[in-house]
PDB file of N, CA and C in Angstrom:
ATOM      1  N   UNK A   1      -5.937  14.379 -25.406  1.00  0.00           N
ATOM      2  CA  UNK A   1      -5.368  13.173 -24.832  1.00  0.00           C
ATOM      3  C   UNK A   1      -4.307  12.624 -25.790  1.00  0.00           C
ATOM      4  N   UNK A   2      -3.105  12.267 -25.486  1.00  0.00           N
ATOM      5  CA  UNK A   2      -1.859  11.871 -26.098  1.00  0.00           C
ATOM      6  C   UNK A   2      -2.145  10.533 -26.339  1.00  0.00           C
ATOM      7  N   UNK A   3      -1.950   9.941 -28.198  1.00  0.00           N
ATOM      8  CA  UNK A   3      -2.257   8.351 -28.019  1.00  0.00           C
ATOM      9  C   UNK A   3      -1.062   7.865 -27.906  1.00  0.00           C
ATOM     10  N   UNK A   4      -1.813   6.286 -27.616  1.00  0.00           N
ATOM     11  CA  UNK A   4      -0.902   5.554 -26.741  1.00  0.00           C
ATOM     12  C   UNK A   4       0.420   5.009 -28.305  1.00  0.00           C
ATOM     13  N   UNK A   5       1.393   5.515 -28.246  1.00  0.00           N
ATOM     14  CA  UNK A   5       2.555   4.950 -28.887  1.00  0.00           C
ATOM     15  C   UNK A   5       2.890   3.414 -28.731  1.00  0.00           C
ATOM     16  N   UNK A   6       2.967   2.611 -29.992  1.00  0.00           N
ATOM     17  CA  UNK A   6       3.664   1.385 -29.400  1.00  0.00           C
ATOM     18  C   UNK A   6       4.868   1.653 -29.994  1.00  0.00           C
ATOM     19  N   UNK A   7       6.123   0.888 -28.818  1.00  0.00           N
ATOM     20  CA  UNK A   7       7.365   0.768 -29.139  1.00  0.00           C
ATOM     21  C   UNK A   7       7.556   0.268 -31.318  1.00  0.00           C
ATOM     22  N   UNK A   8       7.061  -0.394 -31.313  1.00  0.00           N
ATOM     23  CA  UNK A   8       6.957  -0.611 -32.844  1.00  0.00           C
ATOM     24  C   UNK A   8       6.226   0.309 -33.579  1.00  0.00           C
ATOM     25  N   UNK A   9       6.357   1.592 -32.996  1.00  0.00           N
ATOM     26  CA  UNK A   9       5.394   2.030 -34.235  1.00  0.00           C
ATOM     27  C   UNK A   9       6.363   2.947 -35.170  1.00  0.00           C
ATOM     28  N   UNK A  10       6.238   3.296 -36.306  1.00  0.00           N
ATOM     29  CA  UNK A  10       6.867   3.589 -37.683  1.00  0.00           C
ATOM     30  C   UNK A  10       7.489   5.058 -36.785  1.00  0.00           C
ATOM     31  N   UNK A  11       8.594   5.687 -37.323  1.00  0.00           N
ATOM     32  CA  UNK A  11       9.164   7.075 -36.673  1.00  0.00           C
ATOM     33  C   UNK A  11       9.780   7.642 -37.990  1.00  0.00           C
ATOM     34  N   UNK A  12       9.705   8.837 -38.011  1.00  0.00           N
ATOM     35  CA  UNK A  12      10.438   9.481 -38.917  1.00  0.00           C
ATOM     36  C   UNK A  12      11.717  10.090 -38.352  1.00  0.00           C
ATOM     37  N   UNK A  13      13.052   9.876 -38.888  1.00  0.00           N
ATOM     38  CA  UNK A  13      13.821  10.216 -38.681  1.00  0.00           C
ATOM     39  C   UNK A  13      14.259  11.688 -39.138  1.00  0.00           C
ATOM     40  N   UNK A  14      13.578  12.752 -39.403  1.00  0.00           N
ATOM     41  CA  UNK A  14      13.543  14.152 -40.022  1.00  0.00           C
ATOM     42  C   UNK A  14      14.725  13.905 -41.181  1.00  0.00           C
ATOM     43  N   UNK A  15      14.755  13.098 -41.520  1.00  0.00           N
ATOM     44  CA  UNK A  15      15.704  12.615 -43.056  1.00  0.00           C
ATOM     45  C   UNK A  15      14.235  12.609 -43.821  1.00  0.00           C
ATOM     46  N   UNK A  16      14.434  14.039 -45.454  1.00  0.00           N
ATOM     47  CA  UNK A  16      13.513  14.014 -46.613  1.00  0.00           C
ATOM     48  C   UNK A  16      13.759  12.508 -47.107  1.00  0.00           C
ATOM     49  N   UNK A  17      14.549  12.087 -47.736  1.00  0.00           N
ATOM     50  CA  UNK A  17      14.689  10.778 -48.177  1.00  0.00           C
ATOM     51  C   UNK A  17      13.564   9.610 -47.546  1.00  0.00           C
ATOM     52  N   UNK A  18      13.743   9.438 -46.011  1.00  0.00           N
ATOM     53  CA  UNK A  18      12.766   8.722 -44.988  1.00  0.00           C
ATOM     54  C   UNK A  18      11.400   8.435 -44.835  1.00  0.00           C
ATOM     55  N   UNK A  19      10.811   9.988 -45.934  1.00  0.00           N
ATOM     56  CA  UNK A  19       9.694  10.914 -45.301  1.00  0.00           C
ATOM     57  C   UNK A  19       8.911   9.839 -45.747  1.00  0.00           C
ATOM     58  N   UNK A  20       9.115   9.409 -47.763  1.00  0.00           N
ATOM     59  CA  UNK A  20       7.763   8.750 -48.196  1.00  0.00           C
ATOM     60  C   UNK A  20       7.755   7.346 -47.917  1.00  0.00           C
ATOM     61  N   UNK A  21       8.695   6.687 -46.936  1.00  0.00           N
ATOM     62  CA  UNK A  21       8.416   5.592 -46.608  1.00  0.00           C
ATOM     63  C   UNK A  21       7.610   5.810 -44.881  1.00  0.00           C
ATOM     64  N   UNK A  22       8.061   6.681 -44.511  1.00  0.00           N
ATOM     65  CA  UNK A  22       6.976   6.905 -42.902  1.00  0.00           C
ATOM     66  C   UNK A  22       5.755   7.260 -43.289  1.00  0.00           C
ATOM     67  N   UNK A  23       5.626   7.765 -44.536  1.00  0.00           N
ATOM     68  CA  UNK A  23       3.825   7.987 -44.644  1.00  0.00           C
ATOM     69  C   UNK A  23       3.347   6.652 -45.242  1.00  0.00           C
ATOM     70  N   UNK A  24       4.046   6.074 -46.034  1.00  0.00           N
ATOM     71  CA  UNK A  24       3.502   4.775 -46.315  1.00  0.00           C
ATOM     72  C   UNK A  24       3.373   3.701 -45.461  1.00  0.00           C
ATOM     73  N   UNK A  25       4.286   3.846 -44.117  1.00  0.00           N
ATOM     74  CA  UNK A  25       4.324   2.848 -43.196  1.00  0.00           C
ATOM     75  C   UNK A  25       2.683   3.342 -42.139  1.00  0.00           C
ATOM     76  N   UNK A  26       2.642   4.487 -42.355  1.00  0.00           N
ATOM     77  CA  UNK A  26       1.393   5.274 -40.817  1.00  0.00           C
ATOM     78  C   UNK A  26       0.160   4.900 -42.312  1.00  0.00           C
ATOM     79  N   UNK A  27       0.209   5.413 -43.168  1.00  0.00           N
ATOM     80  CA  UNK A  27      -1.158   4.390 -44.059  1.00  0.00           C
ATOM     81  C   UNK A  27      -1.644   3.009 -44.286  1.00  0.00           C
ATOM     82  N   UNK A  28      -0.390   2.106 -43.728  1.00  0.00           N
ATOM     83  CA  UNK A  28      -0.520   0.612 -43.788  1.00  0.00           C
ATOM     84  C   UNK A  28      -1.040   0.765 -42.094  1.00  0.00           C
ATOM     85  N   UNK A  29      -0.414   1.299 -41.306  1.00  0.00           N
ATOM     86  CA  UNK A  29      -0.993   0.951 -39.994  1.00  0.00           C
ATOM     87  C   UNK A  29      -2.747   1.689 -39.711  1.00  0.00           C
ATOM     88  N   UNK A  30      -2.792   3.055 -40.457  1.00  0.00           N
ATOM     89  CA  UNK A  30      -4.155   3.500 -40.144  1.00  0.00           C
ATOM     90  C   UNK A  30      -5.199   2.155 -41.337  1.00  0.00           C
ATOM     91  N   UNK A  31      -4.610   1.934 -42.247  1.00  0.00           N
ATOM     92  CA  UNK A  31      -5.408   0.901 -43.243  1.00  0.00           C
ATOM     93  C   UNK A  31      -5.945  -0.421 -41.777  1.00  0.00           C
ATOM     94  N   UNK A  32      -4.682  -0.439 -41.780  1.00  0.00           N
ATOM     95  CA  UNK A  32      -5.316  -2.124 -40.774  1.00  0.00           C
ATOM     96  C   UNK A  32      -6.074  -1.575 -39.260  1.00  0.00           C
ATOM     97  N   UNK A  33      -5.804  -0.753 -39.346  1.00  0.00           N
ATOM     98  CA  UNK A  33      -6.909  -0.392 -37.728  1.00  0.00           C
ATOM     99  C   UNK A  33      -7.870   0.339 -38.119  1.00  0.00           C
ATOM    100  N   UNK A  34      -8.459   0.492 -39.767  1.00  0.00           N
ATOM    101  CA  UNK A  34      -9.265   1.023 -40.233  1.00  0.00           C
ATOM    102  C   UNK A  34     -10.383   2.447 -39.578  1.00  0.00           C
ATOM    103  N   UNK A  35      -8.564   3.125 -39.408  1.00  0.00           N
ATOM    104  CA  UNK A  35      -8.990   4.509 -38.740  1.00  0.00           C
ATOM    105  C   UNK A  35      -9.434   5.251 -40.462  1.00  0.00           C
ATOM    106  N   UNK A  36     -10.013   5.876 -40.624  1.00  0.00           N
ATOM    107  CA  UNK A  36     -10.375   6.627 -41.995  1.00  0.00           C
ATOM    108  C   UNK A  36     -10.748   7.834 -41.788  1.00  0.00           C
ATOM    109  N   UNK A  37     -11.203   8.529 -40.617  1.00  0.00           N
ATOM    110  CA  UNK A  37     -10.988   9.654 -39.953  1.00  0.00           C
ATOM    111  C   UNK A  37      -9.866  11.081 -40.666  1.00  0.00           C
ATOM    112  N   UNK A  38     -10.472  11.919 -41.710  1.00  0.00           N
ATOM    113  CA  UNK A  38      -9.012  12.830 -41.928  1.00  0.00           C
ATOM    114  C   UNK A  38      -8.179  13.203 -40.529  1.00  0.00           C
ATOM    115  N   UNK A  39      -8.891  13.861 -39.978  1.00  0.00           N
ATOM    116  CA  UNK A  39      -8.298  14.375 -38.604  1.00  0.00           C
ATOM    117  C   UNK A  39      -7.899  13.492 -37.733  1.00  0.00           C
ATOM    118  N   UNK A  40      -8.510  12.192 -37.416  1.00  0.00           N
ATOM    119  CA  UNK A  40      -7.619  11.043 -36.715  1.00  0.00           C
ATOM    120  C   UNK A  40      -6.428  10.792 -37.667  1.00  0.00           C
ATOM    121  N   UNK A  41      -6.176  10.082 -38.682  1.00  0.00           N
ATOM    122  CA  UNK A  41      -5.544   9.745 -39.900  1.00  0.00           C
ATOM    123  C   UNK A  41      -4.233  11.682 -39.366  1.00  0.00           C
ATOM    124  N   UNK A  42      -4.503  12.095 -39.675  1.00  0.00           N
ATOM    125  CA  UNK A  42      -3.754  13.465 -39.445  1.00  0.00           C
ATOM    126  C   UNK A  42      -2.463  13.860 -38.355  1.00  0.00           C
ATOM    127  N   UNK A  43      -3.544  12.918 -37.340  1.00  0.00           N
ATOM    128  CA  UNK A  43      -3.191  12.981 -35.639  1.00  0.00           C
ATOM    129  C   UNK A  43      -2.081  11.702 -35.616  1.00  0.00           C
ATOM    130  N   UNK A  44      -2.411  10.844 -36.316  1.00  0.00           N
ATOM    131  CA  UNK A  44      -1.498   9.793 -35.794  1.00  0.00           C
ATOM    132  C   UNK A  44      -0.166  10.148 -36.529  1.00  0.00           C
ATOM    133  N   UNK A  45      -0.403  10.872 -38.110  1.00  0.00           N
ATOM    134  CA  UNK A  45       0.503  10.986 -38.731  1.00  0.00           C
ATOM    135  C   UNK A  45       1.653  12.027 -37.638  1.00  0.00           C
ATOM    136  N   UNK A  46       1.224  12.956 -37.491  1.00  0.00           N
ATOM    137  CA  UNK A  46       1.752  13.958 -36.879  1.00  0.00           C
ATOM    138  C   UNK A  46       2.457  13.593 -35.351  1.00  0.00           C
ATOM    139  N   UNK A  47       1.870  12.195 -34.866  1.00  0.00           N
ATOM    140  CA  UNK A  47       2.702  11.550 -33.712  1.00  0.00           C
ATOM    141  C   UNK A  47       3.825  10.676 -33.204  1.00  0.00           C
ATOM    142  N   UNK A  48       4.428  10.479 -34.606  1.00  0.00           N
ATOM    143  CA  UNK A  48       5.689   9.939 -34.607  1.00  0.00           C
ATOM    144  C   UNK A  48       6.395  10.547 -35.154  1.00  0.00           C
ATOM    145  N   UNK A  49       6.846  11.936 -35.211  1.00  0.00           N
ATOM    146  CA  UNK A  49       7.607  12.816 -35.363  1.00  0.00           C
ATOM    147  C   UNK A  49       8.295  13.635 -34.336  1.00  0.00           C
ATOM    148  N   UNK A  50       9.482  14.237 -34.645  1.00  0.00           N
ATOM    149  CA  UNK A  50      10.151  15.326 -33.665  1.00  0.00           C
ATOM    150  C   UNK A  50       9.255  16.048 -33.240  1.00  0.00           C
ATOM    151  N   UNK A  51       8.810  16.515 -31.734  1.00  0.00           N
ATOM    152  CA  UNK A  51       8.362  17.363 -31.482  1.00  0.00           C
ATOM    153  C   UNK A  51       8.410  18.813 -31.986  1.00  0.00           C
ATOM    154  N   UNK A  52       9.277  18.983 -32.453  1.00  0.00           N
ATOM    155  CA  UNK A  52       9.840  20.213 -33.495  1.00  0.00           C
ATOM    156  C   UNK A  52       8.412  19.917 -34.955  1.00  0.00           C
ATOM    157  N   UNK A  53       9.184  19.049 -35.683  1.00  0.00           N
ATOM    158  CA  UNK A  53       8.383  18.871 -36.628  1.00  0.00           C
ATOM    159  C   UNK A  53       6.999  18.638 -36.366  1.00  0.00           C
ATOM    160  N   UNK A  54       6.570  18.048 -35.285  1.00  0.00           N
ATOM    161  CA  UNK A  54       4.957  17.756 -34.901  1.00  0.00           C
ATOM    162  C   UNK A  54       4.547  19.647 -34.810  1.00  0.00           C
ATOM    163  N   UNK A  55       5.298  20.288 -34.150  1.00  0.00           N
ATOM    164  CA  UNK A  55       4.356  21.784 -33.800  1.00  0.00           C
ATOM    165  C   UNK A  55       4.419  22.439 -35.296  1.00  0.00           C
ATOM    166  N   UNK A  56       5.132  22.140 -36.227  1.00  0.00           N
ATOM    167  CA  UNK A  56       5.479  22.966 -37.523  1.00  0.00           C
ATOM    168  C   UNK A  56       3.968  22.256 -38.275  1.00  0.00           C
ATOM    169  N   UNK A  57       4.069  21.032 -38.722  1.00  0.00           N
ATOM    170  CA  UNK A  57       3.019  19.951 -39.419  1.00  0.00           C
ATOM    171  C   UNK A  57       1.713  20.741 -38.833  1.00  0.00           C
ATOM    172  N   UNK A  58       1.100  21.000 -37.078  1.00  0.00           N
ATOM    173  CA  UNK A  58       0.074  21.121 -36.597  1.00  0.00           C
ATOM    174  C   UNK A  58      -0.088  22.230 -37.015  1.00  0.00           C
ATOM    175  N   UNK A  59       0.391  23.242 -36.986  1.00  0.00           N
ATOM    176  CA  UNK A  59       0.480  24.675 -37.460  1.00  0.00           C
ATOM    177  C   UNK A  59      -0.017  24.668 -38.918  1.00  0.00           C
ATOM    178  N   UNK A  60      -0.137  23.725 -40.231  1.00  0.00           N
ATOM    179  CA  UNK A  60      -0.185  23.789 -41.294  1.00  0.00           C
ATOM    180  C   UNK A  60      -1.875  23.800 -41.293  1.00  0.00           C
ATOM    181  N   UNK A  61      -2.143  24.894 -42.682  1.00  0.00           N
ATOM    182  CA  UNK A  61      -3.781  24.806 -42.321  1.00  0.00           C
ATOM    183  C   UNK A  61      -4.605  23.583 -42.689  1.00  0.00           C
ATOM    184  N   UNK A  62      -3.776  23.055 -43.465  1.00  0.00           N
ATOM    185  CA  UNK A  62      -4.404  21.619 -43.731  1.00  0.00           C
ATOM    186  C   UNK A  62      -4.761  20.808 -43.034  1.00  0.00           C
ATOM    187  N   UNK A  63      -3.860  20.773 -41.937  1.00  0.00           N
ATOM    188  CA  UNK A  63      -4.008  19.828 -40.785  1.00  0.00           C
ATOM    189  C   UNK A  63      -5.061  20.611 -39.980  1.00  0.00           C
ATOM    190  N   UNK A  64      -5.184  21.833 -39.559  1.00  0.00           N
ATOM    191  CA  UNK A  64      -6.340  22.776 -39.043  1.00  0.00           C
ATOM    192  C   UNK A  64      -7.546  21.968 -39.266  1.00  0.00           C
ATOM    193  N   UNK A  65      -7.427  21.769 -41.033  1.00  0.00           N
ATOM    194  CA  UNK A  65      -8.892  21.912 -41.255  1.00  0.00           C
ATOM    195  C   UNK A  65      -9.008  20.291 -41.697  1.00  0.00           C
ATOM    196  N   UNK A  66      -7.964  19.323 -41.317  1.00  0.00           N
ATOM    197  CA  UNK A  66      -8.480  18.478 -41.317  1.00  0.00           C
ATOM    198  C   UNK A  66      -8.622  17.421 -42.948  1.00  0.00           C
ATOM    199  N   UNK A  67      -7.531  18.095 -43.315  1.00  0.00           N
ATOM    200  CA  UNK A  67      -7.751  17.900 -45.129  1.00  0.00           C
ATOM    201  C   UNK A  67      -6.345  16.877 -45.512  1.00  0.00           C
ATOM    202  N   UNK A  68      -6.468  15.750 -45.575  1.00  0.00           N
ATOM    203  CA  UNK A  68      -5.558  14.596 -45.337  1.00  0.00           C
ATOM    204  C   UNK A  68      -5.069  14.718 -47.072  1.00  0.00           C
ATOM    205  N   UNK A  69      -5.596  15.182 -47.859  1.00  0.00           N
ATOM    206  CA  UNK A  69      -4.969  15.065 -49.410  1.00  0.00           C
ATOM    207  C   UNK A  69      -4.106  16.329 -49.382  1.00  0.00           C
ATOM    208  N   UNK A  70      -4.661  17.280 -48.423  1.00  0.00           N
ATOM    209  CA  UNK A  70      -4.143  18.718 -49.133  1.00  0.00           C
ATOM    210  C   UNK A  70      -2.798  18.935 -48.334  1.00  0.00           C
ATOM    211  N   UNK A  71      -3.037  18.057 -46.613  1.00  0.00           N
ATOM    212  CA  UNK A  71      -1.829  17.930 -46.187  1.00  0.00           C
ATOM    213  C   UNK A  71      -0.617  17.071 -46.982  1.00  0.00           C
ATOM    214  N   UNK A  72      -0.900  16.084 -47.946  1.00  0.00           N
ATOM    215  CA  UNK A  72       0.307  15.463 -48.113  1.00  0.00           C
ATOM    216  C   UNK A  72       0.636  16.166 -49.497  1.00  0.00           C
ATOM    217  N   UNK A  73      -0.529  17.326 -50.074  1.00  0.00           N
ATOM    218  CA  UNK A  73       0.099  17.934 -51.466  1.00  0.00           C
ATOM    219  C   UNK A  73       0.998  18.660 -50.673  1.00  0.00           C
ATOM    220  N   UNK A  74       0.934  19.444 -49.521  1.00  0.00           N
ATOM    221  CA  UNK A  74       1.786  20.269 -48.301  1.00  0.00           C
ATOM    222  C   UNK A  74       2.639  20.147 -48.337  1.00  0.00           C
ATOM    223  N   UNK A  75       3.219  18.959 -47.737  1.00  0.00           N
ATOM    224  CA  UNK A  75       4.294  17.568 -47.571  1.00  0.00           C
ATOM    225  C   UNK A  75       5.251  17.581 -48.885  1.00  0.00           C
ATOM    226  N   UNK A  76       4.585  17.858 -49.746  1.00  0.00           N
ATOM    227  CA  UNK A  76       5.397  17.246 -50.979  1.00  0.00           C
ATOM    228  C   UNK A  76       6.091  18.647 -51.503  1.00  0.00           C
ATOM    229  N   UNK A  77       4.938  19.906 -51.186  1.00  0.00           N
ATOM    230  CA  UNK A  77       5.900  21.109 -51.155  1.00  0.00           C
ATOM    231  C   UNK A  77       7.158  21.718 -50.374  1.00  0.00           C
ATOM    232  N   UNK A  78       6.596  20.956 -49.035  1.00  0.00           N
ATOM    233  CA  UNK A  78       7.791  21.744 -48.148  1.00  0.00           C
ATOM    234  C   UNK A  78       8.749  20.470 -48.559  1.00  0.00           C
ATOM    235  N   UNK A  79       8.799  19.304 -48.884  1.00  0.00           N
ATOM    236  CA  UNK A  79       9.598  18.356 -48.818  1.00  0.00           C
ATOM    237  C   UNK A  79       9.703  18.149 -50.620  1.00  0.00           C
ATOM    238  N   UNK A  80      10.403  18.871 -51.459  1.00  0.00           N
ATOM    239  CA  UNK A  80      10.225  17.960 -52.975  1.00  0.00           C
ATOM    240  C   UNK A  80      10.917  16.705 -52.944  1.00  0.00           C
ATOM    241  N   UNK A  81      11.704  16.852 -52.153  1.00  0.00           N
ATOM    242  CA  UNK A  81      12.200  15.455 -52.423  1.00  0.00           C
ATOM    243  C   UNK A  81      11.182  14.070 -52.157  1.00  0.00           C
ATOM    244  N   UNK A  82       9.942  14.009 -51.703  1.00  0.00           N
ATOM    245  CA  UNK A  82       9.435  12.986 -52.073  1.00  0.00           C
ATOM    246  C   UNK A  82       8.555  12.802 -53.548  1.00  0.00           C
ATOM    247  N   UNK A  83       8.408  14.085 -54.273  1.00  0.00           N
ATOM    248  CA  UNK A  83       8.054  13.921 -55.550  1.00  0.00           C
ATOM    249  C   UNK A  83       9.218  13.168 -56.275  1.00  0.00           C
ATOM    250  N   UNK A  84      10.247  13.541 -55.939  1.00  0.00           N
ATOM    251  CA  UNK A  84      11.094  13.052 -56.896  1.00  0.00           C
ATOM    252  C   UNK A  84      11.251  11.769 -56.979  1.00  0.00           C
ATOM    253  N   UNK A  85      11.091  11.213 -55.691  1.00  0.00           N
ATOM    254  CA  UNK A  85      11.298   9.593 -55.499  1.00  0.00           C
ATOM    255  C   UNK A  85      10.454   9.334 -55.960  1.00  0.00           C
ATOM    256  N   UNK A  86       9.303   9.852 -56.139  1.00  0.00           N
ATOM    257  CA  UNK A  86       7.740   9.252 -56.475  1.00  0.00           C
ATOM    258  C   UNK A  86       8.210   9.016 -58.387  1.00  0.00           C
ATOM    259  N   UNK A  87       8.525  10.550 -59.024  1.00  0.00           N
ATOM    260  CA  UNK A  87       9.067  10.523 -59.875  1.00  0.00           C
ATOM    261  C   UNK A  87      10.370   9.674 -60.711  1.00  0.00           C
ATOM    262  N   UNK A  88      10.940   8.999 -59.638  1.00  0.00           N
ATOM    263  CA  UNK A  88      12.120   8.527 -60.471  1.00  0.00           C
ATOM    264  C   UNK A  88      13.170   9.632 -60.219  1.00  0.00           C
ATOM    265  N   UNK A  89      14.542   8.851 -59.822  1.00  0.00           N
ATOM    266  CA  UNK A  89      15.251   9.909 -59.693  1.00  0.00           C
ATOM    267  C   UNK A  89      16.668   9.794 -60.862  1.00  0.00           C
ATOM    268  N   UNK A  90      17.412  10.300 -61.497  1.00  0.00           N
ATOM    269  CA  UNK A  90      18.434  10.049 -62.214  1.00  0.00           C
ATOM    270  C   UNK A  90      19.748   9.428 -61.535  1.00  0.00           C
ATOM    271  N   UNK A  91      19.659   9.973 -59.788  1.00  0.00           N
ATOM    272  CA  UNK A  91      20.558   9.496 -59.484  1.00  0.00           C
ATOM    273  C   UNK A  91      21.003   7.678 -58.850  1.00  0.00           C
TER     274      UNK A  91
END
């Protein structure tokens, strides 16, 4: 069953730069609706994305199995650019 989207809800624009503020925005929203669920928590992440990017993300085994830390170590591989922001960047 497809959840219900609200017009306000956080979107990623497939811009790396974007990425670590859309996961921080879908953790403030799963925080306050105190979903804690890996695999819910997983599902919502994965629903405000390009349909492109949603079938690539679902495909990852992390998300398979439901593993919400190992998906965002994932995240940070296919994407370095959010280590770096995390890191400090020179530029």
């Amino acid at each position: 069953m497809p959840l219900a989207l609200s017009p306000s809800a956080p979107r990623w624009d497939g811009q790396a730069r974007n990425l670590r503020t859309y996961i921080r925005l879908v953790e403030r929203m799963l925080a306050a609706t105190e979903i804690t669920d890996e695999q819910q928590k997983l599902r919502w992440l994965t629903e405000y994305v390009d349909p492109d990017i949603n079938d690539q993300w679902t495909s990852f085994e992390e998300y398979t199995r439901g593993d919400w830390d190992g998906f965002m170590s994932r995240l940070k591989s296919e994407y370095p650019e959010i280590t770096i922001e995390e890191q400090g960047s020179m530029d």
